[in-house]
N, C-alpha and C. Protein backbone atom coordinates (compact mmCIF):
# COMPACT_ATOMS: atom_id res chain seq x y z
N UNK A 1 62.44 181.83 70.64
CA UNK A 1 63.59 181.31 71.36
C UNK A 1 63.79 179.82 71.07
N UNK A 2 62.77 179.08 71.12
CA UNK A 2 62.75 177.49 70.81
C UNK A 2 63.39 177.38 69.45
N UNK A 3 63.25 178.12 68.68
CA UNK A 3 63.45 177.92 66.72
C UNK A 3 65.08 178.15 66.94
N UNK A 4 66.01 179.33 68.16
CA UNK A 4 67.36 179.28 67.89
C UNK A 4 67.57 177.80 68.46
N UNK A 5 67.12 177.61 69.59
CA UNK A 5 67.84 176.88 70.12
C UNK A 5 67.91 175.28 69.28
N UNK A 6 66.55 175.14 68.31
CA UNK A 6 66.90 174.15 67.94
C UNK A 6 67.37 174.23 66.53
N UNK A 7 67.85 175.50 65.89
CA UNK A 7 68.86 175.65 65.23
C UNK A 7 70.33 175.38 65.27
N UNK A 8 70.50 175.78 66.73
CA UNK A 8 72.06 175.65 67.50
C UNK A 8 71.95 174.21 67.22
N UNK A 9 70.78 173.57 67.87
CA UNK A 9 71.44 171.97 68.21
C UNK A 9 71.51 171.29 66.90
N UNK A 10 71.00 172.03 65.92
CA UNK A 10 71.23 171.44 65.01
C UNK A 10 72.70 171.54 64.15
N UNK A 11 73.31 172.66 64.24
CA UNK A 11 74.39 173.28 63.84
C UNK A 11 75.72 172.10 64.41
N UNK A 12 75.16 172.10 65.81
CA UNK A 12 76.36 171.54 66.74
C UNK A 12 76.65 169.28 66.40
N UNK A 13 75.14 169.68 65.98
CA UNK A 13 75.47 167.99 65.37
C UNK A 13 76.38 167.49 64.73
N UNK A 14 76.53 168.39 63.71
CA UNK A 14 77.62 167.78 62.86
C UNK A 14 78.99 168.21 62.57
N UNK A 15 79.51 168.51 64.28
CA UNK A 15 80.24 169.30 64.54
C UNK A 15 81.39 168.67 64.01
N UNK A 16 81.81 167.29 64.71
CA UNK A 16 82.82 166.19 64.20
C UNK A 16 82.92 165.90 62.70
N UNK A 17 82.25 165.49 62.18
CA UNK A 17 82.53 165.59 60.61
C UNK A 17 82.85 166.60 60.32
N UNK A 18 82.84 167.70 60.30
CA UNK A 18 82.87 169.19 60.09
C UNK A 18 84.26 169.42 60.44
N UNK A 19 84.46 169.38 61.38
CA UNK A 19 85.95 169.34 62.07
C UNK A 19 86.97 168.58 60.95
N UNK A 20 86.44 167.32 60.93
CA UNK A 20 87.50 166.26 59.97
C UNK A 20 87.30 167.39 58.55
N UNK A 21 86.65 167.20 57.69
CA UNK A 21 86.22 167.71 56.41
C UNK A 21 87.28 169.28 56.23
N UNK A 22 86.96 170.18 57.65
CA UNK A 22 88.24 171.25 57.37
C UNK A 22 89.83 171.09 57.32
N UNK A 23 90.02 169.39 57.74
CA UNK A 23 91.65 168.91 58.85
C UNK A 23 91.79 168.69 56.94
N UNK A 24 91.02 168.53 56.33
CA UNK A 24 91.01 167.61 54.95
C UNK A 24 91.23 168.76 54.21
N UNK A 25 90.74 169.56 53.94
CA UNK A 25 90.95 170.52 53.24
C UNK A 25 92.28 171.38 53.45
N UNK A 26 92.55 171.89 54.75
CA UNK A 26 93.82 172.41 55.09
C UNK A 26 94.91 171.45 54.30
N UNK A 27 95.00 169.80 54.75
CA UNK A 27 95.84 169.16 53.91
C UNK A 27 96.04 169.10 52.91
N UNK A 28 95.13 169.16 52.20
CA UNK A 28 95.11 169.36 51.12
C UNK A 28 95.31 170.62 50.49
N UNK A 29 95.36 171.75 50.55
CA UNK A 29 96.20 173.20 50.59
C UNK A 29 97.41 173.05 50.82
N UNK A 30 97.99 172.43 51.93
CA UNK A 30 99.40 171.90 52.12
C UNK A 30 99.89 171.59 51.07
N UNK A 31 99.64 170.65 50.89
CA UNK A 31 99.65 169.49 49.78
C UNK A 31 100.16 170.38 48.24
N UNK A 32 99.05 171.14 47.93
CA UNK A 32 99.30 171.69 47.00
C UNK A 32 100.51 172.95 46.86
N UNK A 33 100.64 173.77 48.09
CA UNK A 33 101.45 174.62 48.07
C UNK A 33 102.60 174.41 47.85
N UNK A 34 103.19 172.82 48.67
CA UNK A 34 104.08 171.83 48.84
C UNK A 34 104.42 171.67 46.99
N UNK A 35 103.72 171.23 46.65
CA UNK A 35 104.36 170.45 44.87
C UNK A 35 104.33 171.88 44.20
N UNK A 36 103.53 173.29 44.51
CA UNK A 36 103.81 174.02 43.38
C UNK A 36 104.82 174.52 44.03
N UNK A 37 105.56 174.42 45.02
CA UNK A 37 106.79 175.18 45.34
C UNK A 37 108.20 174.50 44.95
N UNK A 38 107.82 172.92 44.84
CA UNK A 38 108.63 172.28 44.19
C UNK A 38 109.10 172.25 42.38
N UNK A 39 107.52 172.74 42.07
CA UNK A 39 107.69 172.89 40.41
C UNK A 39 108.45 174.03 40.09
N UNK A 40 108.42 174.92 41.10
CA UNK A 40 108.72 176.42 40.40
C UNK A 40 110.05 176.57 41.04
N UNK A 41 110.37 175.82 42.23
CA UNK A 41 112.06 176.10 43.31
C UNK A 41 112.77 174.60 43.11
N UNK A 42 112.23 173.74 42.66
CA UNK A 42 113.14 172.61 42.58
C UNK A 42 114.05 172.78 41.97
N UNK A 43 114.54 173.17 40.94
CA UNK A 43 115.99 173.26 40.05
C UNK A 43 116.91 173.86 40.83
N UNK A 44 116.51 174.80 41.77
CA UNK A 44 117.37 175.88 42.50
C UNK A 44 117.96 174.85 43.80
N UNK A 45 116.71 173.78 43.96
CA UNK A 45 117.19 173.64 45.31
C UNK A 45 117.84 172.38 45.15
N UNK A 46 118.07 171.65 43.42
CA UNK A 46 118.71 170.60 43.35
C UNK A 46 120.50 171.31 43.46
N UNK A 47 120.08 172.44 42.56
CA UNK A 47 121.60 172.68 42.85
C UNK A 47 122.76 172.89 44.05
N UNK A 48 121.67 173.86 44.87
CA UNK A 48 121.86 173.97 46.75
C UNK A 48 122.23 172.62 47.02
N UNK A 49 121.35 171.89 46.82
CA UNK A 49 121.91 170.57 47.59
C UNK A 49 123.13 169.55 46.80
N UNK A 50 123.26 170.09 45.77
CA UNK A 50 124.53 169.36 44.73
C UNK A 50 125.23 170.12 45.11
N UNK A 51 125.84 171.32 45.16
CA UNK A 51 126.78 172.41 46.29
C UNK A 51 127.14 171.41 47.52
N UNK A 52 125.76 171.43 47.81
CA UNK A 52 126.10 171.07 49.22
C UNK A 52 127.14 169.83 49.36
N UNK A 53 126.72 168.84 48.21
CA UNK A 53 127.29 167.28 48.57
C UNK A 53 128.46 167.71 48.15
N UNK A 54 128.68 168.30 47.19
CA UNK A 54 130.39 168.37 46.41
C UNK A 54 131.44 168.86 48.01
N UNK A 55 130.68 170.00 48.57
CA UNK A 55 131.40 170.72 49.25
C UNK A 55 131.94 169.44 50.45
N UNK A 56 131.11 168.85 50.61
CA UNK A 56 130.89 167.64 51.99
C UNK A 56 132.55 166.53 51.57
């Protein structure tokens, strides 16, 4: 019982860094999904928005 518990407390230490390090990674997935959606939909969506201004 002593060996979980001071497994747990050990686990739970580095809970905060841990926390940040995943906020970092998610962003960074963002990040990336963000520019490859731009490489592969940007032409489409320059035109949408050149539509758009002409029409304005």
């Amino acid at each position: 019982m002593a060996i979980i518990d001071y497994m747990v407390s050990m686990l739970r230490r580095d809970e905060e860094g841990q926390g940040l390090a995943e906020y970092a990674l998610i962003l960074a997935l963002i990040a990336i999904v963000a520019i490859v959606a731009l490489i592969f939909l940007g032409g489409q969506v320059s035109k949408i928005l050149s539509t758009v201004g002409t029409s304005v």
